[in-house]
Every structure is written in structure tokens, then in C-alpha cells.
N, C-alpha and C. Protein backbone atom coordinates (compact mmCIF):
# COMPACT_ATOMS: atom_id res chain seq x y z
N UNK A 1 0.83 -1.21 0.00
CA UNK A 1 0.00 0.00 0.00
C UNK A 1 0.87 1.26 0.00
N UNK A 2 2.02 1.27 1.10
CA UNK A 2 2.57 2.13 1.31
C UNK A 2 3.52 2.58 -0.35
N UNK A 3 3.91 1.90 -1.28
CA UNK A 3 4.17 2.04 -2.19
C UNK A 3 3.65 1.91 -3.53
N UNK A 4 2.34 1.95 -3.34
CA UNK A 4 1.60 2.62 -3.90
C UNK A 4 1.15 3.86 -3.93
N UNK A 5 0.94 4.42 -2.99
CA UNK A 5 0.57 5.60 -2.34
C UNK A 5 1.94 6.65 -2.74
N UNK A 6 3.59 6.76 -2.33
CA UNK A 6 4.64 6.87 -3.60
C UNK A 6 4.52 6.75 -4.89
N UNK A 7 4.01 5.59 -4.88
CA UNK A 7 4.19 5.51 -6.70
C UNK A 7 2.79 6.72 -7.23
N UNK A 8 1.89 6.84 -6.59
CA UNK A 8 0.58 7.76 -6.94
C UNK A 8 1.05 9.37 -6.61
N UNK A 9 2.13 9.31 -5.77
CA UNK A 9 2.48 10.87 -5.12
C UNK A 9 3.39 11.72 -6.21
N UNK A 10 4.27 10.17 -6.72
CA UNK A 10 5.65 11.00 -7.67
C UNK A 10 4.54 11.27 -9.14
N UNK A 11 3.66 10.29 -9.29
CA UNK A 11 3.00 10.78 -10.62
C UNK A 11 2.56 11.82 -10.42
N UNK A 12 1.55 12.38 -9.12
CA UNK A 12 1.50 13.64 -9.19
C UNK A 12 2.02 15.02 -9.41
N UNK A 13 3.16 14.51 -8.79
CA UNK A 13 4.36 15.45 -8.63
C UNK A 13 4.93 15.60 -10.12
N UNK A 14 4.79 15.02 -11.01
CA UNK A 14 5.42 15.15 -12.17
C UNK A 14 4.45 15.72 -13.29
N UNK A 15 2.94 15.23 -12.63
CA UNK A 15 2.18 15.82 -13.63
C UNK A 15 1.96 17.35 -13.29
N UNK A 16 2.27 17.55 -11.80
CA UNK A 16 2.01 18.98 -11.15
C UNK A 16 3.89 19.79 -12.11
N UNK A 17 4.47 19.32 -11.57
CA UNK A 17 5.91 20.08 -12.24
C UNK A 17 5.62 20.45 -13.96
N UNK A 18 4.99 19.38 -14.44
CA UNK A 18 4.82 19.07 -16.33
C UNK A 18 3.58 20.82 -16.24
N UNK A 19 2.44 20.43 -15.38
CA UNK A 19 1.57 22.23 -15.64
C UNK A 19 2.32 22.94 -15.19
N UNK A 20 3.61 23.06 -14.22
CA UNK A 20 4.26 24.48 -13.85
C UNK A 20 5.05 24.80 -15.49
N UNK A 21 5.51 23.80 -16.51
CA UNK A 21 6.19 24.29 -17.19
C UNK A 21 5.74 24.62 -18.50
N UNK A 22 4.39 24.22 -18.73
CA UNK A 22 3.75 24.53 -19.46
C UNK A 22 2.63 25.53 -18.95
N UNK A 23 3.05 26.17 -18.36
CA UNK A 23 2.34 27.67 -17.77
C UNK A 23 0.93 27.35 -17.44
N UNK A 24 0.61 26.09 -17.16
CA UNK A 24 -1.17 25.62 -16.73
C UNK A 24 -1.27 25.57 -15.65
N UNK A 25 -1.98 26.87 -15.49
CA UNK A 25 -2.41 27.47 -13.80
C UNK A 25 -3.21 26.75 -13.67
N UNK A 26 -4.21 26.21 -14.46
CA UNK A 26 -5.76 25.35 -13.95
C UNK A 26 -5.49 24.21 -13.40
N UNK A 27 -4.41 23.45 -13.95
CA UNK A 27 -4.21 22.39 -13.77
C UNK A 27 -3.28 22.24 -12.14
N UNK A 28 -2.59 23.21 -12.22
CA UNK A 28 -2.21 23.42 -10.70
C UNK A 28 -2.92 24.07 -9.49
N UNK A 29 -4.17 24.56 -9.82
CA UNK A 29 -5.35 25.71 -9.05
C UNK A 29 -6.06 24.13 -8.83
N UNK A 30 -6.45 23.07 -9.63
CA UNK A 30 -6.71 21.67 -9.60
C UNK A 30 -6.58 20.74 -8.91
N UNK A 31 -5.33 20.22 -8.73
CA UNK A 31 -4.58 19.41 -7.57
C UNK A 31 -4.53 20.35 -6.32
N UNK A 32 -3.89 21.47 -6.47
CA UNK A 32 -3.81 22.25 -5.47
C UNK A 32 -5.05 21.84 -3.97
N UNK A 33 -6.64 22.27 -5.28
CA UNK A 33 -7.73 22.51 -4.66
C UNK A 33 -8.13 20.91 -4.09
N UNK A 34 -7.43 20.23 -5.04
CA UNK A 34 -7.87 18.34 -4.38
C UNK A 34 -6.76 17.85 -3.24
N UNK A 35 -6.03 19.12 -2.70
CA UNK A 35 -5.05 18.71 -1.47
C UNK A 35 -3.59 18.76 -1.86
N UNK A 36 -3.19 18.64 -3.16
CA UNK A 36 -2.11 18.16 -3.67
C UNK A 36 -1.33 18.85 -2.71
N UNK A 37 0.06 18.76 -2.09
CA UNK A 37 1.47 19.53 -1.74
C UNK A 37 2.03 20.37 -2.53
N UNK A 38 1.60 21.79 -2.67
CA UNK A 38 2.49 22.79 -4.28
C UNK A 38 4.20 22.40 -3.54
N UNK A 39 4.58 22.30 -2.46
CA UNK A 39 5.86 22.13 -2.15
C UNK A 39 6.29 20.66 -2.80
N UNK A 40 5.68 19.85 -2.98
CA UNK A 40 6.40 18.44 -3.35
C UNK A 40 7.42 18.60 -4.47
N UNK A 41 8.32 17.52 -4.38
CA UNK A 41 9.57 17.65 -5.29
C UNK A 41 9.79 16.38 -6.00
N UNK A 42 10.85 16.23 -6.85
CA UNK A 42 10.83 15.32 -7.74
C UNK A 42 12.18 14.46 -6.94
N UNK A 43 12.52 14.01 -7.56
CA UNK A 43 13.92 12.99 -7.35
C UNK A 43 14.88 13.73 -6.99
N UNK A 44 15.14 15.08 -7.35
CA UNK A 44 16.57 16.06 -7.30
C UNK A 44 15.97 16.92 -6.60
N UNK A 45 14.69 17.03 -5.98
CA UNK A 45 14.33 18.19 -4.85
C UNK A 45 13.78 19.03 -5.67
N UNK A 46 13.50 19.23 -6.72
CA UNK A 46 13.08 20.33 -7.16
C UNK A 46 11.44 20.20 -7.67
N UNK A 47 10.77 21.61 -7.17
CA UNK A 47 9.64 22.21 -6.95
C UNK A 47 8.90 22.63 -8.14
N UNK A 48 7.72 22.56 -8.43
CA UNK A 48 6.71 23.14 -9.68
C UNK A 48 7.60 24.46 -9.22
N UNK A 49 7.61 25.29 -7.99
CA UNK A 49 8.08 27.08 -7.93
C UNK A 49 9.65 26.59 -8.77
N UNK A 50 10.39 26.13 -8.80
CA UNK A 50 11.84 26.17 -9.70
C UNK A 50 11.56 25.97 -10.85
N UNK A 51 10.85 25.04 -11.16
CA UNK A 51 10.79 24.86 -13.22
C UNK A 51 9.88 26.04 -13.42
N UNK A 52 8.56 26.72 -12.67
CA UNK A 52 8.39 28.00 -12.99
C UNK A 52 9.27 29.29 -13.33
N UNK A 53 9.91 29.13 -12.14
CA UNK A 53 10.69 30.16 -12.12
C UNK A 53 11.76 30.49 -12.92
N UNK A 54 12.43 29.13 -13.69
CA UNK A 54 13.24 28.92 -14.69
C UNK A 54 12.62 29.37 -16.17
N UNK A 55 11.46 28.94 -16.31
CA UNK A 55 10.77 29.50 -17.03
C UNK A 55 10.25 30.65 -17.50
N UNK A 56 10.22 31.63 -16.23
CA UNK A 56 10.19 32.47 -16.34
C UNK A 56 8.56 32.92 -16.17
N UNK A 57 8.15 32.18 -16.43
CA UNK A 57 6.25 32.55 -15.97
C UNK A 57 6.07 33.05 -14.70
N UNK A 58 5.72 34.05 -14.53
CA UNK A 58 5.46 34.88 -13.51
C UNK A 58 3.46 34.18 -13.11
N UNK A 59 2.68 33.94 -14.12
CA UNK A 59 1.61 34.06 -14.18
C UNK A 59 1.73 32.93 -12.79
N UNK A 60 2.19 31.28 -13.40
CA UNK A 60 2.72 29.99 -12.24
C UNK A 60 3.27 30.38 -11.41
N UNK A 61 4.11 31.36 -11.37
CA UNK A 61 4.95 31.53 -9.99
C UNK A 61 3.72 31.89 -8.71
N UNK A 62 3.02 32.99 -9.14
CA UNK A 62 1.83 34.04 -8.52
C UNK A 62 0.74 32.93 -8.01
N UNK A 63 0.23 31.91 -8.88
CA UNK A 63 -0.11 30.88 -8.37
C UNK A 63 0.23 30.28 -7.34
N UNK A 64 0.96 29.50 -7.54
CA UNK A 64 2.02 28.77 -6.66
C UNK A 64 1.92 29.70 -5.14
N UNK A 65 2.47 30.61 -4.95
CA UNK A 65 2.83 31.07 -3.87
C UNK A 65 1.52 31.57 -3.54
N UNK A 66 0.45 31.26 -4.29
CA UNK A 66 -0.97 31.89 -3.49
C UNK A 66 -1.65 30.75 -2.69
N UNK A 67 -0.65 29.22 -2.85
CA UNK A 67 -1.08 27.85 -2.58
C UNK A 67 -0.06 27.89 -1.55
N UNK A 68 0.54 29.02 -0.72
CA UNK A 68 1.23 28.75 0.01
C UNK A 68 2.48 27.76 -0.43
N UNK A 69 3.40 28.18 -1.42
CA UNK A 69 4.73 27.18 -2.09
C UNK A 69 5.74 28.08 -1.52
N UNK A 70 6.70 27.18 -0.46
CA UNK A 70 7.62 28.07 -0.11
C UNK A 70 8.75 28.20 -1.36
N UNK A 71 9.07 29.89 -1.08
CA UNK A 71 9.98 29.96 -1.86
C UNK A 71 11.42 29.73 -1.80
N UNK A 72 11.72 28.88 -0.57
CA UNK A 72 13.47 28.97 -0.19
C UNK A 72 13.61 27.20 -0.44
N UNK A 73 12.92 26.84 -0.89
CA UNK A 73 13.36 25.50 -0.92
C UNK A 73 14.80 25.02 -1.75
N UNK A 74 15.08 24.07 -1.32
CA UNK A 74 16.77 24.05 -2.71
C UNK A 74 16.54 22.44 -3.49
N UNK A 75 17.15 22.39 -4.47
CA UNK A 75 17.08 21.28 -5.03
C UNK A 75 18.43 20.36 -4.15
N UNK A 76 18.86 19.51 -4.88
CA UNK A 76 20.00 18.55 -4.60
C UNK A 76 21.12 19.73 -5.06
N UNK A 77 21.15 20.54 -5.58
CA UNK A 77 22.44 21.30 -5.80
C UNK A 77 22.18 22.45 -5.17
N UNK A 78 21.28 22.67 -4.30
CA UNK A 78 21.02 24.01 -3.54
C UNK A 78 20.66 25.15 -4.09
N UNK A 79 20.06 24.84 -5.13
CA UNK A 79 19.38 25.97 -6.18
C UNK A 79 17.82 26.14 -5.66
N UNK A 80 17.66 27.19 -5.64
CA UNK A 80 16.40 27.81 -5.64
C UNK A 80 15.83 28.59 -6.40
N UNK A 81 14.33 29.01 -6.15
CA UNK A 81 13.42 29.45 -7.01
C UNK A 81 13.94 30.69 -7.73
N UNK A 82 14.49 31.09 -6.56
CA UNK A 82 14.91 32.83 -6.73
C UNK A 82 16.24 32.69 -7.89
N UNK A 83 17.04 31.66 -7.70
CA UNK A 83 18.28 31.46 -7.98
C UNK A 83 18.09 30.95 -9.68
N UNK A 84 17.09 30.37 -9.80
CA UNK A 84 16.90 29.61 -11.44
C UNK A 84 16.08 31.36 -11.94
N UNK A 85 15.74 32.15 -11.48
CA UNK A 85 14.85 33.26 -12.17
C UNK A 85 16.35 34.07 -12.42
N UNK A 86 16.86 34.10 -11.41
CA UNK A 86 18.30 35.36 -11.71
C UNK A 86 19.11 34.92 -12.74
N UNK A 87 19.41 33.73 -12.82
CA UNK A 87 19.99 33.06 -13.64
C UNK A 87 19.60 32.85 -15.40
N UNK A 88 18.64 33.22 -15.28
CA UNK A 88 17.95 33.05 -16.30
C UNK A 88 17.42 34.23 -16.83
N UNK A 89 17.44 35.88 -16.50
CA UNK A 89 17.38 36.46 -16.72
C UNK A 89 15.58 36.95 -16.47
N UNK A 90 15.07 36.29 -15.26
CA UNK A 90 13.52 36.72 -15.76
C UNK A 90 13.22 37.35 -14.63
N UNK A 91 13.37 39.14 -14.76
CA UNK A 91 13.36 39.92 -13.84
C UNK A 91 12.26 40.33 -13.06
N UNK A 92 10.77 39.79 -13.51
CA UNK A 92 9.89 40.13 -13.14
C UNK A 92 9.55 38.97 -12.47
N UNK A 93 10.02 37.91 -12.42
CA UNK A 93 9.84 36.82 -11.27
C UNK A 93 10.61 36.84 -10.30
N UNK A 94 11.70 37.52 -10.51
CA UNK A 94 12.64 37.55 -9.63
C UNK A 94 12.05 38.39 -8.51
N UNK A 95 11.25 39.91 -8.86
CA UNK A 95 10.24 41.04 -8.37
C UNK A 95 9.09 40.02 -7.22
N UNK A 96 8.68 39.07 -8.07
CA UNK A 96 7.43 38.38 -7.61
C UNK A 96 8.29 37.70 -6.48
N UNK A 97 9.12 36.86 -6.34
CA UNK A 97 9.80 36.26 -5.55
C UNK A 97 10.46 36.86 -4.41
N UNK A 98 11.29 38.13 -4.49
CA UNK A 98 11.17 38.81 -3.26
C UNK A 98 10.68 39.29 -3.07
N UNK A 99 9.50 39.41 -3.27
CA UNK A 99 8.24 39.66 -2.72
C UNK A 99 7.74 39.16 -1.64
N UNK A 100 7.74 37.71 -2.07
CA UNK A 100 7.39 36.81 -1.25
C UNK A 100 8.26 36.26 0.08
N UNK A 101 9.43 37.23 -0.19
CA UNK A 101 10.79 36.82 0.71
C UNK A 101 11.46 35.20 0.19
N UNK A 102 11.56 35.78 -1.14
CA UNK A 102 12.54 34.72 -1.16
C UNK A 102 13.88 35.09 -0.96
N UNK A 103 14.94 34.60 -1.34
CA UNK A 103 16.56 34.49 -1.10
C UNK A 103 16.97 33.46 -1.97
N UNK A 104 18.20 33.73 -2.13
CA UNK A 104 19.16 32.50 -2.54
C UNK A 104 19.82 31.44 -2.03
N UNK A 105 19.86 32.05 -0.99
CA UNK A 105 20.74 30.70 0.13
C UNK A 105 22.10 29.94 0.03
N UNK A 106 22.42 31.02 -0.36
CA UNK A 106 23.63 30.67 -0.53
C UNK A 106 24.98 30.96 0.14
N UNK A 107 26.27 30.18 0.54
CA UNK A 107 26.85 30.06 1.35
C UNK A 107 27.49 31.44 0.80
N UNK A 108 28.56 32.07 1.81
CA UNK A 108 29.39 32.74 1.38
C UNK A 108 30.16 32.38 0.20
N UNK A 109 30.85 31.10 -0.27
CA UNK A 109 31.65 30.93 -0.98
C UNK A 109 31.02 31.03 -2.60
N UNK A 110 29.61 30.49 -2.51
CA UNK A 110 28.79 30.36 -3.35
C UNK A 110 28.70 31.77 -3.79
N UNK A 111 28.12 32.57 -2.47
CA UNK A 111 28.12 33.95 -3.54
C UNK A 111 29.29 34.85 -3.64
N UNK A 112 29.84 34.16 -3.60
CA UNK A 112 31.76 35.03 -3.91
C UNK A 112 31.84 34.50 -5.29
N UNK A 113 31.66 32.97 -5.67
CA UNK A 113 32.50 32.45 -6.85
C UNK A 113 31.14 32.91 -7.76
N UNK A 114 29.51 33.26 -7.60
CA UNK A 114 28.77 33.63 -8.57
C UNK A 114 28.87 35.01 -8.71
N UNK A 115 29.57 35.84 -7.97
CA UNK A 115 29.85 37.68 -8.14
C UNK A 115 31.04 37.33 -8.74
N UNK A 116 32.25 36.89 -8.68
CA UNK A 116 33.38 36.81 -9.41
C UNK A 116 33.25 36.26 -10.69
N UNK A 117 32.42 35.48 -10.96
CA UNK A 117 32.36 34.56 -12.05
C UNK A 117 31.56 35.75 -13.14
N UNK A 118 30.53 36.23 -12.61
CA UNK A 118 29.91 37.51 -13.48
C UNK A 118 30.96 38.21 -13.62
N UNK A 119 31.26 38.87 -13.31
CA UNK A 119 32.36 39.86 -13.18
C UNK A 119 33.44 39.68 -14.19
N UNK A 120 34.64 38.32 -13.81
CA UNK A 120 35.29 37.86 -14.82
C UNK A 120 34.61 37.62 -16.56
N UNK A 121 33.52 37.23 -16.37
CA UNK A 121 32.92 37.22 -17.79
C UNK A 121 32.32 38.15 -18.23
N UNK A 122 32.47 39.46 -17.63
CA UNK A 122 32.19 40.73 -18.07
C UNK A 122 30.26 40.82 -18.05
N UNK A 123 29.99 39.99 -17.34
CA UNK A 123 28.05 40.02 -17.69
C UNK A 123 27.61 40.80 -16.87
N UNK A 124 27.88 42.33 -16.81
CA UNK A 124 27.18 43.16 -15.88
C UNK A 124 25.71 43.02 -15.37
N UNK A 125 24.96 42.62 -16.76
CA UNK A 125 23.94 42.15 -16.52
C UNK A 125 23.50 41.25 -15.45
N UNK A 126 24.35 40.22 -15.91
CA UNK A 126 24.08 39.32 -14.28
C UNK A 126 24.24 39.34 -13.00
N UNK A 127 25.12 39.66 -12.92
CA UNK A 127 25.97 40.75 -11.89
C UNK A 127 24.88 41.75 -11.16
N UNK A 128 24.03 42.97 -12.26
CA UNK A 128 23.19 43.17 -11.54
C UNK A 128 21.72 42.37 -10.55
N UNK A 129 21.49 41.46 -11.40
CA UNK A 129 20.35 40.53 -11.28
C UNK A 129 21.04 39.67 -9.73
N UNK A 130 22.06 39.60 -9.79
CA UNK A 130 22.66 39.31 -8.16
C UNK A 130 22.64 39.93 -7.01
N UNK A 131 22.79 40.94 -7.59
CA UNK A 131 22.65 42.39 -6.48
C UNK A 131 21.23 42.51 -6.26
N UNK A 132 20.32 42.41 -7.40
CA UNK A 132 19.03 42.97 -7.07
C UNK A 132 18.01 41.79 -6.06
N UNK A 133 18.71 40.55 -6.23
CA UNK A 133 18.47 39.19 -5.63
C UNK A 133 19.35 39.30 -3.96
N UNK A 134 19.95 40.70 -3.56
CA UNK A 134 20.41 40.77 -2.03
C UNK A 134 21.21 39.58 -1.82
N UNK A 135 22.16 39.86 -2.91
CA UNK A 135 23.40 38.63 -2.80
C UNK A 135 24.17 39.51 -1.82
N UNK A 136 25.17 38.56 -0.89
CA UNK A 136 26.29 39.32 -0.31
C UNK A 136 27.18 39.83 -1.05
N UNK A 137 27.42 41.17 -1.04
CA UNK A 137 28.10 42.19 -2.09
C UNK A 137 29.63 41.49 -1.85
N UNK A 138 29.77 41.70 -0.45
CA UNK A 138 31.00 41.51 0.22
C UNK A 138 31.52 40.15 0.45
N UNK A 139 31.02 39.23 -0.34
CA UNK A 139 31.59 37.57 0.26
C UNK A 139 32.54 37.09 -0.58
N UNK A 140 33.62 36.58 0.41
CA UNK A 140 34.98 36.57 -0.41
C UNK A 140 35.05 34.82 -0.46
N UNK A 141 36.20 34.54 -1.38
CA UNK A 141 36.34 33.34 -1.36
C UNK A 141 37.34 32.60 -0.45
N UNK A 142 37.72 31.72 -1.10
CA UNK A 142 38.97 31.00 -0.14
C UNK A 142 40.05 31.72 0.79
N UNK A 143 40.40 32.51 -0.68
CA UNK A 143 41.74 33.81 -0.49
C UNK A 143 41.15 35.25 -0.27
N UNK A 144 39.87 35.36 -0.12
CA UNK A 144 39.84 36.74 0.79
C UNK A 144 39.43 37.53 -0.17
N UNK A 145 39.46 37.41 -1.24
CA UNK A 145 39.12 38.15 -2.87
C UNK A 145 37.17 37.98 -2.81
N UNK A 146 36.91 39.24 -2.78
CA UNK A 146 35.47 40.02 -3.61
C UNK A 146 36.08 40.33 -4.99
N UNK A 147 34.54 39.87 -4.88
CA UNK A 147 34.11 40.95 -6.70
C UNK A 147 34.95 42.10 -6.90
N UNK A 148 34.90 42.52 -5.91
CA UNK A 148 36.09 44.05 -5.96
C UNK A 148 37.15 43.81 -6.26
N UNK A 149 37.53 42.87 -5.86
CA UNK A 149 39.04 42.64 -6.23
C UNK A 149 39.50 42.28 -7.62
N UNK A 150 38.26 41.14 -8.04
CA UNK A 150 37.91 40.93 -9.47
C UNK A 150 37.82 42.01 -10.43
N UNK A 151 36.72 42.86 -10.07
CA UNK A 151 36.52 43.57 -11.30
C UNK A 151 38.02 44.85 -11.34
N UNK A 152 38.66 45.00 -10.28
CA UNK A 152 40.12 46.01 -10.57
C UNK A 152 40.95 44.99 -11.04
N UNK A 153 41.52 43.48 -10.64
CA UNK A 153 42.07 43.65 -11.02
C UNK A 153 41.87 42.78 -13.13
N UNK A 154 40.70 43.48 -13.37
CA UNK A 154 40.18 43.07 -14.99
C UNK A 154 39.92 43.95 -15.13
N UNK A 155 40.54 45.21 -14.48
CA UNK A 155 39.94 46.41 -14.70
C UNK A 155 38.87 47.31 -15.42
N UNK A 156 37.81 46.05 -15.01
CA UNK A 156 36.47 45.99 -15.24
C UNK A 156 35.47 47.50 -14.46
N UNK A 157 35.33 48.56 -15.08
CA UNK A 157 34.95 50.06 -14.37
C UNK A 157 33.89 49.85 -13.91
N UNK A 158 32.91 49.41 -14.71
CA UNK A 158 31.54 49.43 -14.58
C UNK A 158 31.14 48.38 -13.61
N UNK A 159 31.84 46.90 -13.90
CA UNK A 159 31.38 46.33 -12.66
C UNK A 159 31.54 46.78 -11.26
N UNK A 160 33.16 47.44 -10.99
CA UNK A 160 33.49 47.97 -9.83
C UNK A 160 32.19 49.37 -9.34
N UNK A 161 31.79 49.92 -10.25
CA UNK A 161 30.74 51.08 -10.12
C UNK A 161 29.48 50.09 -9.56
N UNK A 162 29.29 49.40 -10.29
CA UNK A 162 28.00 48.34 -9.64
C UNK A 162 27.78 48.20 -8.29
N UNK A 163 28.90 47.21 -8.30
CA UNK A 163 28.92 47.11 -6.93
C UNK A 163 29.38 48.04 -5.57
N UNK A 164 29.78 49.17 -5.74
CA UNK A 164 30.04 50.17 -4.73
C UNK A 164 28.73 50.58 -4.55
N UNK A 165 28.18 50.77 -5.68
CA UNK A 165 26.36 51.54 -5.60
C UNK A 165 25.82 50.44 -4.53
N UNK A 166 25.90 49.64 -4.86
CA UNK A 166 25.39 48.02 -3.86
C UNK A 166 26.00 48.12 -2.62
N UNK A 167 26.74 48.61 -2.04
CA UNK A 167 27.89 48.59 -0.72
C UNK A 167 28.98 48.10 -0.96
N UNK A 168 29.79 47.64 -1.64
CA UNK A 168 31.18 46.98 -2.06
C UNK A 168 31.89 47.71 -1.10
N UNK A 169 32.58 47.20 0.01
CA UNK A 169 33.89 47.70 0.50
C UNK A 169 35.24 47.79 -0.12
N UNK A 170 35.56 48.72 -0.20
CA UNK A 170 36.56 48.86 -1.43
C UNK A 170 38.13 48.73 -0.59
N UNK A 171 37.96 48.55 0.73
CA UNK A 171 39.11 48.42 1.56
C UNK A 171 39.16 47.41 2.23
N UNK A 172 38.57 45.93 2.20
CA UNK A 172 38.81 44.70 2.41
C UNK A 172 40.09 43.78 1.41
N UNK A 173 40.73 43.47 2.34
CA UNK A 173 42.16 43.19 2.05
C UNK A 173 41.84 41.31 1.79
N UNK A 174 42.27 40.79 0.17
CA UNK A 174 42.35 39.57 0.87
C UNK A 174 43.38 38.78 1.46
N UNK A 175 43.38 37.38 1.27
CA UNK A 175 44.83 36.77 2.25
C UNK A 175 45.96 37.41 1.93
N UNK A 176 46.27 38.31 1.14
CA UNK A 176 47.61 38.15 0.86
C UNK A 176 48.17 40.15 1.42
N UNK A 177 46.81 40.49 1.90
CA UNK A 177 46.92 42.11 2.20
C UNK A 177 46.59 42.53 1.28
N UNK A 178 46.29 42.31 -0.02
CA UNK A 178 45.69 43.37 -1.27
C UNK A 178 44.34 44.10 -1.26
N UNK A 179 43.93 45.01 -1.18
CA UNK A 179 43.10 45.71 -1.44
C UNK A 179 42.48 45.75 -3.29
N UNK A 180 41.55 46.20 -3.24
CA UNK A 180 41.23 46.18 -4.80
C UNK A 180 42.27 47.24 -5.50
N UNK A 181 42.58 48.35 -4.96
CA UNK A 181 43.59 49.20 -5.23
C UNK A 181 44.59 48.86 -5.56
N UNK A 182 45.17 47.80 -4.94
CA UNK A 182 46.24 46.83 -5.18
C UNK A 182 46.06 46.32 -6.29
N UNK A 183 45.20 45.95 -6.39
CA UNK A 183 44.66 45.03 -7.93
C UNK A 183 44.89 45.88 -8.98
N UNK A 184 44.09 46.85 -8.75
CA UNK A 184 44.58 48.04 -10.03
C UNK A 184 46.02 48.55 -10.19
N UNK A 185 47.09 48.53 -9.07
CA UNK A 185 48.19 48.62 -9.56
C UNK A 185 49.09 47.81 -10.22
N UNK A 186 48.65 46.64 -9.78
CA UNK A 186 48.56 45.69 -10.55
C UNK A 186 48.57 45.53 -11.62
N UNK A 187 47.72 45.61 -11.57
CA UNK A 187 47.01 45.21 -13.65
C UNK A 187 47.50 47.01 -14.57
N UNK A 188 47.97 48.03 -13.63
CA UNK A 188 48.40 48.83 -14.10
C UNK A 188 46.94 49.71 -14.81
N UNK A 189 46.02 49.62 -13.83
CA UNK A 189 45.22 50.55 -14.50
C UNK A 189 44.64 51.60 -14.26
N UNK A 190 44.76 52.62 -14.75
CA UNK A 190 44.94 53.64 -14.12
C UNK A 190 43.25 54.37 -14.17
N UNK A 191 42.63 53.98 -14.93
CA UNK A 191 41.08 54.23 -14.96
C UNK A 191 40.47 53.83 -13.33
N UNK A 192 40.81 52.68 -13.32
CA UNK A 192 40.53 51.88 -11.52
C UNK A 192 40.52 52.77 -10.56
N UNK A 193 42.06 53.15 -11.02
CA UNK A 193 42.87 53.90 -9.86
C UNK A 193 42.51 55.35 -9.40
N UNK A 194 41.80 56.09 -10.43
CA UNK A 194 41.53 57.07 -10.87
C UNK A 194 40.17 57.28 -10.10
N UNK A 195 39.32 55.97 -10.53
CA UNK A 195 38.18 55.69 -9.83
C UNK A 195 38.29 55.85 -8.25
N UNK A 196 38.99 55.01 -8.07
CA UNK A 196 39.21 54.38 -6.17
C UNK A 196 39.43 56.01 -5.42
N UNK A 197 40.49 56.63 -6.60
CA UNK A 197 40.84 58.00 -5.38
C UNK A 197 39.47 59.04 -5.68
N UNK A 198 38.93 59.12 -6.80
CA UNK A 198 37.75 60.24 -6.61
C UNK A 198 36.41 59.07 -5.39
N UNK A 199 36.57 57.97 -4.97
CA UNK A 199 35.62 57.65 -4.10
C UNK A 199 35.94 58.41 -2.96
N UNK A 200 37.81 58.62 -2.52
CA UNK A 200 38.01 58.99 -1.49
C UNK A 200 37.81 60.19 -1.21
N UNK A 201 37.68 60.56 -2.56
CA UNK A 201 37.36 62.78 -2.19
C UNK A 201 35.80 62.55 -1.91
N UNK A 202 35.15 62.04 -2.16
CA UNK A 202 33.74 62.49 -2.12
C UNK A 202 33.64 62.22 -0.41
């Protein structure tokens, strides 16, 4: 019985995930209304709110969270709702989602190597969509290195402008004593550098 009752739960769960991704609110307003769990997950943890949110349908997301679907849940790789919308560029779910208080949940290291990783690949874009998702501006990695440190020493302007608007401490040293300033002397750039000292006049 008892595995039956599994075997009847995951079909649900798959036919409920299959209407989150084909944007069928009825079909989830449906189960919902016959008891279904909007939180249930598949094999890898993941939620009708994540394949929505990946998707980008705001219409399913709004649903979902009106069925009471928490939004901090993580899959097997610790991805969340909030985290597949930023990622994916769909800014108006991302809106709907902290709304609802979602977050990313993510460790410090996690959001050091996803601010550095934007940064190094020049995707300001994403970069912002991190910030606007209340990533830690300031979370360093192994060696003590922020985004700050990244974008001087790639003497990347605009990202470094990003993130100061966001709070970026521009005087966190990592393991080795470098400052982002450091970085820019570094890399010899004098735009950085130029930058860093008109922060200090203002």
C-alpha cells in the first residue's frame, strides 16, 4: 500500500511540475484545490516554484505562492526558485519572488565564486540581477578576494561602479593584504585607480 501511495504521489508530482512548465495554472489551481502539496519535489528536490521560475512565468509563480509554495526550498544542488529566475534572466519573477521573501541561500563561498564569475565574464547584466536578488556584495572566497578585487584587477569600471552603488567595501584586504587598489596597480590601470581615489574625495 505504502508504495503505492509513492508511486501515486511522484505521478503527481510530475504531472504537477509538467503544468508548472507549461504555464497551466488550472491544472495546478486543480490538484492544489484536491489537497495536492504545491511544495512536493521530484527525485533532485526540485519544486513546480523552480521549473516555474526557470521558465520564467510569472503568471505559475503568482499561483504557486498563493497555494502557500515556499519559496526557499533548494534542489539537490542548492538551487532555488529565486536562484533559477536570476539566472535566467527573468526579472519580473525575480520582483514576484522577493516579494514573497525569497533568497538565494547561498553560502558565502557560493556567492563570492557567482559575483566573481559575473564579473570575470564581463556580464554586468548578471551581476546586476545578483545584487538585485540581495546577494552578499561583500563575500569573499577562499583567499579573501570580492568581486572588488575581481573587477580592478580586470579592470572591469563598470562592474566595480555596480557594486560600490550596492555597498562593495573597497578596503577589504584579501589573504595576501591586497586591497582592490592593489589590484589596479597591478594590472596597471589607471582608470581603476583614478576611480578608487575620486571615491576617497567624495
Amino acid at each position: 500500500i505504502k508504495m503505492h501511495i509513492n508511486k501515486q504521489k511522484d505521478e503527481h508530482t510530475t504531472r504537477f511540475c509538467f503544468a508548472a512548465s507549461r504555464g497551466d495554472t488550472s491544472t495546478i489551481a486543480a490538484l492544489c484545490d484536491q489537497g495536492f502539496d504545491p511544495n512536493s519535489s521530484d527525485y533532485d528536490q526540485r519544486t513546480a516554484l523552480m521549473v516555474a521560475a526557470m521558465k520564467g512565468n510569472c503568471d505559475v509563480v503568482t499561483k504557486l505562492l498563493e497555494y502557500s509554495c515556499d519559496p526557499n526550498l533548494q534542489d539537490v544542488n542548492g538551487t532555488t526558485a529565486l536562484m533559477e529566475a536570476t539566472k535566467n534572466n527573468h526579472e519580473d519573477v525575480c520582483s514576484i519572488l522577493l516579494s514573497a521573501g525569497a533568497h538565494l541561500s547561498l553560502s558565502e563561498s557560493q556567492a563570492a565564486s557567482a559575483l566573481c564569475q559575473a564579473v570575470f565574464d564581463g556580464d554586468t547584466m548578471m551581476l546586476r540581477r545578483l545584487l538585485k536578488a540581495n546577494i552578499q556584495v561583500n563575500a569573499s572566497d577562499y583567499d579573501k578576494r570580492t568581486a572588488a578585487h575581481i573587477a580592478a584587477s580586470e579592470s572591469n569600471q563598470l562592474a566595480l561602479q555596480v557594486l560600490v552603488e550596492h555597498g562593495a567595501d573597497i578596503t577589504l584586504k584579501d589573504r595576501w593584504g591586497n586591497t582592490p587598489a592593489d589590484e589596479a596597480k597591478r594590472a596597471n590601470s589607471v582608470k581603476i585607480l583614478d576611480y578608487l581615489s575620486s571615491l576617497e574625495q567624495e
